[in-house]
PDB file of N, CA and C in Angstrom:
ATOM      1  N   UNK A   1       5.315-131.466  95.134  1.00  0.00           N
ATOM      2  CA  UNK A   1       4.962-130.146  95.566  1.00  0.00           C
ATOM      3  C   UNK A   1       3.477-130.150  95.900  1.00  0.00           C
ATOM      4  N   UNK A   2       2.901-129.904  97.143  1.00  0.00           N
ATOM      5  CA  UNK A   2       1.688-129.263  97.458  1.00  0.00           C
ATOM      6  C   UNK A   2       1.534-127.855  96.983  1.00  0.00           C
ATOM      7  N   UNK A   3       0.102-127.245  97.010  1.00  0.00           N
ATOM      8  CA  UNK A   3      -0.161-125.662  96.626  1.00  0.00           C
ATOM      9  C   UNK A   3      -1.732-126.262  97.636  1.00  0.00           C
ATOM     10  N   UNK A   4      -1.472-125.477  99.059  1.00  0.00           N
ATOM     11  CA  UNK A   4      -2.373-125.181 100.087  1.00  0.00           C
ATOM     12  C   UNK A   4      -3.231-123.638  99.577  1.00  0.00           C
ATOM     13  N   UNK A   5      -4.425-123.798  98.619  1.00  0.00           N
ATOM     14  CA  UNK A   5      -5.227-122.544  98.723  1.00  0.00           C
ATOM     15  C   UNK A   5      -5.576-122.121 100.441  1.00  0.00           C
ATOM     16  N   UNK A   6      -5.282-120.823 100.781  1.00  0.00           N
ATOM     17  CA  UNK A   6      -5.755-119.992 102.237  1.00  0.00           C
ATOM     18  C   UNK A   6      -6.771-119.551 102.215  1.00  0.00           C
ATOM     19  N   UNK A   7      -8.205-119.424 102.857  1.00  0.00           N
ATOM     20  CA  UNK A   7      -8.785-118.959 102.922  1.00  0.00           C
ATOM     21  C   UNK A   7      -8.927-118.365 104.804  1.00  0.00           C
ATOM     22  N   UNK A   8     -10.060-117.449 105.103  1.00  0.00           N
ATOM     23  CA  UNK A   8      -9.926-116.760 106.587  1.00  0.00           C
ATOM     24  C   UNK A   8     -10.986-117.972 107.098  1.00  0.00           C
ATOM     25  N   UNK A   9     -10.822-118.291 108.165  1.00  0.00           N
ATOM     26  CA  UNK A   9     -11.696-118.617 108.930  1.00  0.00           C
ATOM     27  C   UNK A   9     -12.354-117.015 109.418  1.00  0.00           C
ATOM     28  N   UNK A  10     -14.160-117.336 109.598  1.00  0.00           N
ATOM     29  CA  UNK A  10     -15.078-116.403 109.932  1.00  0.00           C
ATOM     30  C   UNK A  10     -16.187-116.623 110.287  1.00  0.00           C
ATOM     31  N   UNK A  11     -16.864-116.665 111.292  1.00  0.00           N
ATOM     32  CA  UNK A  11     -18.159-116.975 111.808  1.00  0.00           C
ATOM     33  C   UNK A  11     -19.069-116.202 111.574  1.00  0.00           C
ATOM     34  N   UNK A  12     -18.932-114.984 110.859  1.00  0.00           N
ATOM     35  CA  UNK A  12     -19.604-113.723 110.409  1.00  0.00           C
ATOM     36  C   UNK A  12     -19.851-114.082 109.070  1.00  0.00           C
ATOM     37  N   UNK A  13     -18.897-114.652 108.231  1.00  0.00           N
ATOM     38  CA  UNK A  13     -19.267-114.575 106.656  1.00  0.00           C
ATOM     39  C   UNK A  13     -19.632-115.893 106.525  1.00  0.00           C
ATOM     40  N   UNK A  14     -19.865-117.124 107.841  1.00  0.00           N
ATOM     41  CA  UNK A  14     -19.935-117.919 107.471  1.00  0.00           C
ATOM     42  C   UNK A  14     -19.604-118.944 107.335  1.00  0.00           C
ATOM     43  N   UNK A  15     -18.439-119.162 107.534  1.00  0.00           N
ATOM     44  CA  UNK A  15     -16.803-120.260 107.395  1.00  0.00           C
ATOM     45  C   UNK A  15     -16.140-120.166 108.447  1.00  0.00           C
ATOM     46  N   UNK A  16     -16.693-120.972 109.360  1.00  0.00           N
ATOM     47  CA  UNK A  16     -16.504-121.349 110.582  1.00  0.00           C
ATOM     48  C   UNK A  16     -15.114-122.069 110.451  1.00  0.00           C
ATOM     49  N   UNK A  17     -15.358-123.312 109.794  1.00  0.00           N
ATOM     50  CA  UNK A  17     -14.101-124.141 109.556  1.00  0.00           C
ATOM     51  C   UNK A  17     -12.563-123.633 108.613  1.00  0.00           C
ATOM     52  N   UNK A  18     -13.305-122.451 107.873  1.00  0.00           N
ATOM     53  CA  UNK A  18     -12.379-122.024 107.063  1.00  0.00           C
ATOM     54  C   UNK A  18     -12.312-122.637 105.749  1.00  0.00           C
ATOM     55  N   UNK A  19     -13.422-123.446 105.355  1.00  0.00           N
ATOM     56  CA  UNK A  19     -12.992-124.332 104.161  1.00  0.00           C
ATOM     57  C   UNK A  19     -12.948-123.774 102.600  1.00  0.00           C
ATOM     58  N   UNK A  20     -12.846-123.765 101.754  1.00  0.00           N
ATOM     59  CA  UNK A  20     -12.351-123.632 100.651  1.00  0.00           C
ATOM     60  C   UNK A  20     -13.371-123.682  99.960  1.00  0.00           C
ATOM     61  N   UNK A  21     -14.817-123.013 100.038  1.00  0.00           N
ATOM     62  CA  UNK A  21     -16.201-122.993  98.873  1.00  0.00           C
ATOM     63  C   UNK A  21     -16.287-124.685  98.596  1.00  0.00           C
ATOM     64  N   UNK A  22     -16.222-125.320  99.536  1.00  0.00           N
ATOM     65  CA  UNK A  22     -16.849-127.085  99.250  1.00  0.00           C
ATOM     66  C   UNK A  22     -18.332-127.199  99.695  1.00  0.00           C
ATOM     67  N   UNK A  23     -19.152-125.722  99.888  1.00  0.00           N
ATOM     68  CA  UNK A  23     -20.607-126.177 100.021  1.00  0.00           C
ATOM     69  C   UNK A  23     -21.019-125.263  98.203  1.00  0.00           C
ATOM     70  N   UNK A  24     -20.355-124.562  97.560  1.00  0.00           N
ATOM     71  CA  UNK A  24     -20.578-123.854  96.572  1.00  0.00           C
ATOM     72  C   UNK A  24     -21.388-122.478  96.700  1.00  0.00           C
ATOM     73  N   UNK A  25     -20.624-121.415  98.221  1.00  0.00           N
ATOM     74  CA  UNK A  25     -21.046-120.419  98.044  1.00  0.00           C
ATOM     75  C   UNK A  25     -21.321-119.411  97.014  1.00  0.00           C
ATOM     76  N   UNK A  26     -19.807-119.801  96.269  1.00  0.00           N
ATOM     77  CA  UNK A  26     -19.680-118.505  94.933  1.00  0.00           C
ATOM     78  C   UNK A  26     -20.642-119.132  93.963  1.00  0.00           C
ATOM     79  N   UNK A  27     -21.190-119.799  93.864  1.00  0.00           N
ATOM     80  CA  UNK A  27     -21.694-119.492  92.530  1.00  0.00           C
ATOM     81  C   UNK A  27     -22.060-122.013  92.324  1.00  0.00           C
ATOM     82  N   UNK A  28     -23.012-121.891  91.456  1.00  0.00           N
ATOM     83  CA  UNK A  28     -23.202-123.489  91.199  1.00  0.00           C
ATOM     84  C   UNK A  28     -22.113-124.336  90.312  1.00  0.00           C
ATOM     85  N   UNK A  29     -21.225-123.046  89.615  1.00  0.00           N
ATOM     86  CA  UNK A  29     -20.072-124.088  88.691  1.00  0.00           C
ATOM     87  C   UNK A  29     -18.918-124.318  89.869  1.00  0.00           C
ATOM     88  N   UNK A  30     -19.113-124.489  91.236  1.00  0.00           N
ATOM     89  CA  UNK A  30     -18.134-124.711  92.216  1.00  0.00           C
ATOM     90  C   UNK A  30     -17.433-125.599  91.719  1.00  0.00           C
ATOM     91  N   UNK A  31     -17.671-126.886  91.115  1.00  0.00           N
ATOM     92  CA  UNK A  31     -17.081-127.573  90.972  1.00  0.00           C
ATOM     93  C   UNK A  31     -16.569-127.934  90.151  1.00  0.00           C
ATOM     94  N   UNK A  32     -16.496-126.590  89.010  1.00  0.00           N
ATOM     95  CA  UNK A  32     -16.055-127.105  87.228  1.00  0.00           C
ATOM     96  C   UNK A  32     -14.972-126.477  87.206  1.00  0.00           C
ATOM     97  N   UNK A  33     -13.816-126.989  86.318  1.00  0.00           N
ATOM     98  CA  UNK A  33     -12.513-126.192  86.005  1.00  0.00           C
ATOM     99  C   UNK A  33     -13.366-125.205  85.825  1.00  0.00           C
ATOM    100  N   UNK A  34     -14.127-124.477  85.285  1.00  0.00           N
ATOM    101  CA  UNK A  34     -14.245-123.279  84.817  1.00  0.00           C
ATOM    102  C   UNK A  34     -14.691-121.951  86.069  1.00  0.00           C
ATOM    103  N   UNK A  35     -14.727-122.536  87.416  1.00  0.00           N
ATOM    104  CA  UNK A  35     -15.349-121.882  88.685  1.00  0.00           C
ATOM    105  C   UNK A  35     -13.648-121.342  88.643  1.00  0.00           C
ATOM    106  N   UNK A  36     -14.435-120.136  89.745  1.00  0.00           N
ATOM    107  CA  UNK A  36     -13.031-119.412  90.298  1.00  0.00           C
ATOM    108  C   UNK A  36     -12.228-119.781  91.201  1.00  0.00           C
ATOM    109  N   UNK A  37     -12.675-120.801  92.005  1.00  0.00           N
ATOM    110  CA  UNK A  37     -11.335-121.248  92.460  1.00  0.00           C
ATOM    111  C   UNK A  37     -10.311-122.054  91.978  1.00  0.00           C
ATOM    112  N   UNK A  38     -11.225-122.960  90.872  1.00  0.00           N
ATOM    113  CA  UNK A  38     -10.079-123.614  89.968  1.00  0.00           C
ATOM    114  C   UNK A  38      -9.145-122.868  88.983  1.00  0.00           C
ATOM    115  N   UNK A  39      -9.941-121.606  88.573  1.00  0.00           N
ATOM    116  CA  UNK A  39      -8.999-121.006  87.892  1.00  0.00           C
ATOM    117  C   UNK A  39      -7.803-120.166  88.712  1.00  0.00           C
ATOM    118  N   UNK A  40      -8.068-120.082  89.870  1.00  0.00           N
ATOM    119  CA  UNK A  40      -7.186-119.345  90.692  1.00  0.00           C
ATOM    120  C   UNK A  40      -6.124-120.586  90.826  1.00  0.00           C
ATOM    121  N   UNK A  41      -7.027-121.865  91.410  1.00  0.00           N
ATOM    122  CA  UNK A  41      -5.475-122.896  91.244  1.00  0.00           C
ATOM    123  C   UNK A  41      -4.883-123.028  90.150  1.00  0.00           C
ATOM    124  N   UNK A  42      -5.203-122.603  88.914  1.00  0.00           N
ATOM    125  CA  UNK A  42      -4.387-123.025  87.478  1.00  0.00           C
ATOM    126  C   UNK A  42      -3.598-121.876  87.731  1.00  0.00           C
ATOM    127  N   UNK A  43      -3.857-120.826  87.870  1.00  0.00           N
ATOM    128  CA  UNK A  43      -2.759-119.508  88.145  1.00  0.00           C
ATOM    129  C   UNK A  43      -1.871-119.842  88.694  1.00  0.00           C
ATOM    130  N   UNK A  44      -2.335-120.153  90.052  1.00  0.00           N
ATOM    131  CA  UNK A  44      -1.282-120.407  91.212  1.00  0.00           C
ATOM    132  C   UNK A  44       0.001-121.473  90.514  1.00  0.00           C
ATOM    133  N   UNK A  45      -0.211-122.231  89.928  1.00  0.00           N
ATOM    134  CA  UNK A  45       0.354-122.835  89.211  1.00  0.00           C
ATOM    135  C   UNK A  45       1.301-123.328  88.196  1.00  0.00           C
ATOM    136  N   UNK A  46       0.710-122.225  87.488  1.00  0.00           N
ATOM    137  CA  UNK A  46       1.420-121.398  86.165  1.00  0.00           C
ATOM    138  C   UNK A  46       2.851-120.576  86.764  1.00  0.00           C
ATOM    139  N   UNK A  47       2.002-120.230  87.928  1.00  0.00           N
ATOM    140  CA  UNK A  47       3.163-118.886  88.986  1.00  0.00           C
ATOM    141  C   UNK A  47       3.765-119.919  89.008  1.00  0.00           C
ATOM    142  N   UNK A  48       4.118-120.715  89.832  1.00  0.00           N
ATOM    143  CA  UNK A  48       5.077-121.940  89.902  1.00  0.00           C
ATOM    144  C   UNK A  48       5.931-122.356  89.286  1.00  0.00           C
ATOM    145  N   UNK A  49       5.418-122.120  87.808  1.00  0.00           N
ATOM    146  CA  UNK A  49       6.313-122.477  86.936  1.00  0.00           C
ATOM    147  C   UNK A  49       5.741-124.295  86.290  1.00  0.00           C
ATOM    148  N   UNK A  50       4.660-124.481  86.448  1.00  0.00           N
ATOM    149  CA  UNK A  50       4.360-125.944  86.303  1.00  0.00           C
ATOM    150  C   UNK A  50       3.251-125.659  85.196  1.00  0.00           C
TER     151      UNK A  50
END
C-alpha cells in the first residue's frame, strides 16, 4: 500500500512544484516524527487501519 500526502500546487504561497514542506516552511522540526506532517502521516495511517 502507498499513502500519497496532497498538497495544492501555488505560485502565490509559494509551491510552485507542489511539494510536501521538503524546504521546512512550517516550522525547523520538518523533519522529526514529531513535525506536523509526520504526525498527519501517522493518522493517515491509523485511518487505514495499519
Amino acid at each position: 500500500m502507498i499513502l500519497y500526502p496532497q498538497t495544492d500546487i501555488s505560485i502565490v504561497r509559494g509551491n510552485p512544484q507542489g511539494c510536501w514542506d521538503w524546504w521546512g516552511y512550517t516550522g525547523s522540526d520538518y523533519a522529526r516524527k514529531s513535525a506536523p506532517q509526520m504526525r498527519t502521516i501517522l493518522n493517515e495511517v491509523h485511518a487505514l487501519g495499519g
